[in-house]
C-alpha atoms as a PDB file:
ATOM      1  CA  UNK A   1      -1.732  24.042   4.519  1.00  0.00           C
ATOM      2  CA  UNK A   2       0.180  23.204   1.187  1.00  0.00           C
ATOM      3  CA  UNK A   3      -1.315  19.483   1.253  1.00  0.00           C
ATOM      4  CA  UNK A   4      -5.193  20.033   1.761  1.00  0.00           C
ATOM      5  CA  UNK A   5      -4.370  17.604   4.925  1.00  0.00           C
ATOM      6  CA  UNK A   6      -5.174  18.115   8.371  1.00  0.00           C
ATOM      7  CA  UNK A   7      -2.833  17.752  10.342  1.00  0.00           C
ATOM      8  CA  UNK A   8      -2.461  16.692  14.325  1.00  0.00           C
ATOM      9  CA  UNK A   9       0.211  17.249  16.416  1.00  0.00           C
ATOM     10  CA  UNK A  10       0.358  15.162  19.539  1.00  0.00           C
ATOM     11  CA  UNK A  11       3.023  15.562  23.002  1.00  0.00           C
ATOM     12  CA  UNK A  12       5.605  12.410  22.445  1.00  0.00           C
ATOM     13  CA  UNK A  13       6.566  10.234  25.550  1.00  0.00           C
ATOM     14  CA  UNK A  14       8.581   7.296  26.118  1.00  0.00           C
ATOM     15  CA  UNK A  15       6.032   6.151  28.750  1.00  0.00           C
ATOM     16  CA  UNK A  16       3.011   4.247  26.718  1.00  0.00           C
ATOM     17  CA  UNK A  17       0.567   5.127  28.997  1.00  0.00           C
ATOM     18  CA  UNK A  18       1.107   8.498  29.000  1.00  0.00           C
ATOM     19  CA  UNK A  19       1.429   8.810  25.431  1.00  0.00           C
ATOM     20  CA  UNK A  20      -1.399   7.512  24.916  1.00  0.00           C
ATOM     21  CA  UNK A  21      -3.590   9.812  27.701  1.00  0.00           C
ATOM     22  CA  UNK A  22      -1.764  12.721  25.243  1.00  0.00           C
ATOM     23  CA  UNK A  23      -3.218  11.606  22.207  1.00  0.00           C
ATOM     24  CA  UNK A  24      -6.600  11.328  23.864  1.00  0.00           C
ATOM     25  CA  UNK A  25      -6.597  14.912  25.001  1.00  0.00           C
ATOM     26  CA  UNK A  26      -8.506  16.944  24.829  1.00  0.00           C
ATOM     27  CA  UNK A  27     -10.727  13.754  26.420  1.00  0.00           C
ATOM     28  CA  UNK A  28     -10.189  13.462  30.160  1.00  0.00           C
ATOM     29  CA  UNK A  29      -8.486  10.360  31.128  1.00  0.00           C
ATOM     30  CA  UNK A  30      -9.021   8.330  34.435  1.00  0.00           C
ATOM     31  CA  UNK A  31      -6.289   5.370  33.715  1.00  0.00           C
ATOM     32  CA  UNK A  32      -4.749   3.642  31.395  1.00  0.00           C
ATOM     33  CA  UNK A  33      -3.969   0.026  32.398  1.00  0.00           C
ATOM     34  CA  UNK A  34      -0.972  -1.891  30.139  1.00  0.00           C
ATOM     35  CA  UNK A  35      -0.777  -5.790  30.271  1.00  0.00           C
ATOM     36  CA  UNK A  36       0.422  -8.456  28.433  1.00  0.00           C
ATOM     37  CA  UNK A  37      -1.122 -11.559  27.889  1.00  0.00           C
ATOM     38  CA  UNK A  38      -0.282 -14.983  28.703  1.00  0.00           C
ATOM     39  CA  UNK A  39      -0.095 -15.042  24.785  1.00  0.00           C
ATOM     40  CA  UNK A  40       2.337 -12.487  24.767  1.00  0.00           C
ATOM     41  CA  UNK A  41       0.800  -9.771  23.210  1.00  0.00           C
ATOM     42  CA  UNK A  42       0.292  -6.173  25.238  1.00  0.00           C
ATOM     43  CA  UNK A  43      -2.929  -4.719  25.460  1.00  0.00           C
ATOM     44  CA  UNK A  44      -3.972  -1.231  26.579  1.00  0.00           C
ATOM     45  CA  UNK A  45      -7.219  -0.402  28.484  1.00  0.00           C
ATOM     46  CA  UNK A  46      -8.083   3.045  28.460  1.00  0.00           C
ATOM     47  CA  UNK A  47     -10.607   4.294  31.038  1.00  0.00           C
ATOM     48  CA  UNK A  48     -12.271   7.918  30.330  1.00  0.00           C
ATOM     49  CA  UNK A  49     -14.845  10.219  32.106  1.00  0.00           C
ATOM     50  CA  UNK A  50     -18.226   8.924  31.028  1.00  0.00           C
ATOM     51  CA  UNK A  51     -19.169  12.432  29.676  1.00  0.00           C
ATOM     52  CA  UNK A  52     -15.359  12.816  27.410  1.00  0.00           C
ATOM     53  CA  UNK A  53     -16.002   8.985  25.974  1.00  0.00           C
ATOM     54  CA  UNK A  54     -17.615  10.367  22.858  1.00  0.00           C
ATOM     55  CA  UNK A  55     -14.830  12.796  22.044  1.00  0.00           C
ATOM     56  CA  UNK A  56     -12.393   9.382  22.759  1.00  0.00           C
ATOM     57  CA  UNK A  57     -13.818   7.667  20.225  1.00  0.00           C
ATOM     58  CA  UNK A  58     -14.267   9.876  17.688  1.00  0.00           C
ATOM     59  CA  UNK A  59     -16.790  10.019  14.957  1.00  0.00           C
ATOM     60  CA  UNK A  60     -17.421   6.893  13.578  1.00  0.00           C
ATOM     61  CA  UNK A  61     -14.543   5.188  15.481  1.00  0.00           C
ATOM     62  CA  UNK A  62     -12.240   7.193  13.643  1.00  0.00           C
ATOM     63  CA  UNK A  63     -10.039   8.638  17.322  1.00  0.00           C
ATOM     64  CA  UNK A  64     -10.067   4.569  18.339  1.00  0.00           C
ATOM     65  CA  UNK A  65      -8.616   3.834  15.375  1.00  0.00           C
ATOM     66  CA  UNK A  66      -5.842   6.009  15.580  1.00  0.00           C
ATOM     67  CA  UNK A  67      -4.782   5.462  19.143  1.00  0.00           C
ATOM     68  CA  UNK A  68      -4.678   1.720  17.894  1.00  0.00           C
ATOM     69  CA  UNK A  69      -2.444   2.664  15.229  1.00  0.00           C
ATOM     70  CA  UNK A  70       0.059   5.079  16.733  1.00  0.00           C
ATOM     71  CA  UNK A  71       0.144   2.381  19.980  1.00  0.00           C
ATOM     72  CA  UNK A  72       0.993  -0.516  17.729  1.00  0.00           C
ATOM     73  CA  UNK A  73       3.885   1.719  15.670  1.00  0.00           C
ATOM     74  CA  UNK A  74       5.530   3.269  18.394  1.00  0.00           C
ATOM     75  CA  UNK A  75       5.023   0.765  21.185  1.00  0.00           C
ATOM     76  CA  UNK A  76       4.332  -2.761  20.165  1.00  0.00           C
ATOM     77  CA  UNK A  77       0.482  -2.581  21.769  1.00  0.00           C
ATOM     78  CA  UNK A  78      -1.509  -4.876  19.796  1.00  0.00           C
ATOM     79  CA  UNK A  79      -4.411  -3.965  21.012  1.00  0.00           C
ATOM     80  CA  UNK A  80      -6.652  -0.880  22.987  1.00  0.00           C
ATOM     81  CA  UNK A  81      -9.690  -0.606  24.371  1.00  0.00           C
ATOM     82  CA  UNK A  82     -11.585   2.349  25.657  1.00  0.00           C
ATOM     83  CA  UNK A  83     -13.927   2.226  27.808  1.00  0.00           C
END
């Protein structure tokens, strides 16, 4: 790795949902619910075996935080939630 960088690759899909259950992996996914708001903004719940919701997360948030990102930049999902 020329960059010192890690890097992650992750399965694309035009579906949301199931772009975001492939950047969860390797985290066990039960559903992932899309809505939008009477505001107008989409939100994504993400539910996850109990014993996988660590590995979701990530250390110190840091998984959340990038399934936030990536949803927002590729799908317009302002917000998601795992729980």
């Amino acid at each position: 790795n020329m960059t010192g960088k890690k890097h992650e690759v992750i399965e694309h899909s035009e579906n949301p949902a199931q772009f975001l259950k492939n950047a969860l992996k390797p985290a066990k996914v039960d559903e992932v619910r899309i809505t939008e708001r009477m505001d107008g903004k989409t939100i994504a719940v993400i539910s996850v075996n109990p014993k996988d919701k660590g590995i979701a997360i990530g250390k110190n948030g840091r998984n959340a935080e990038r399934i936030r990102f990536l949803a927002k930049r590729y799908f317009q999902i302002q917000n998601v939630s795992i729980t």
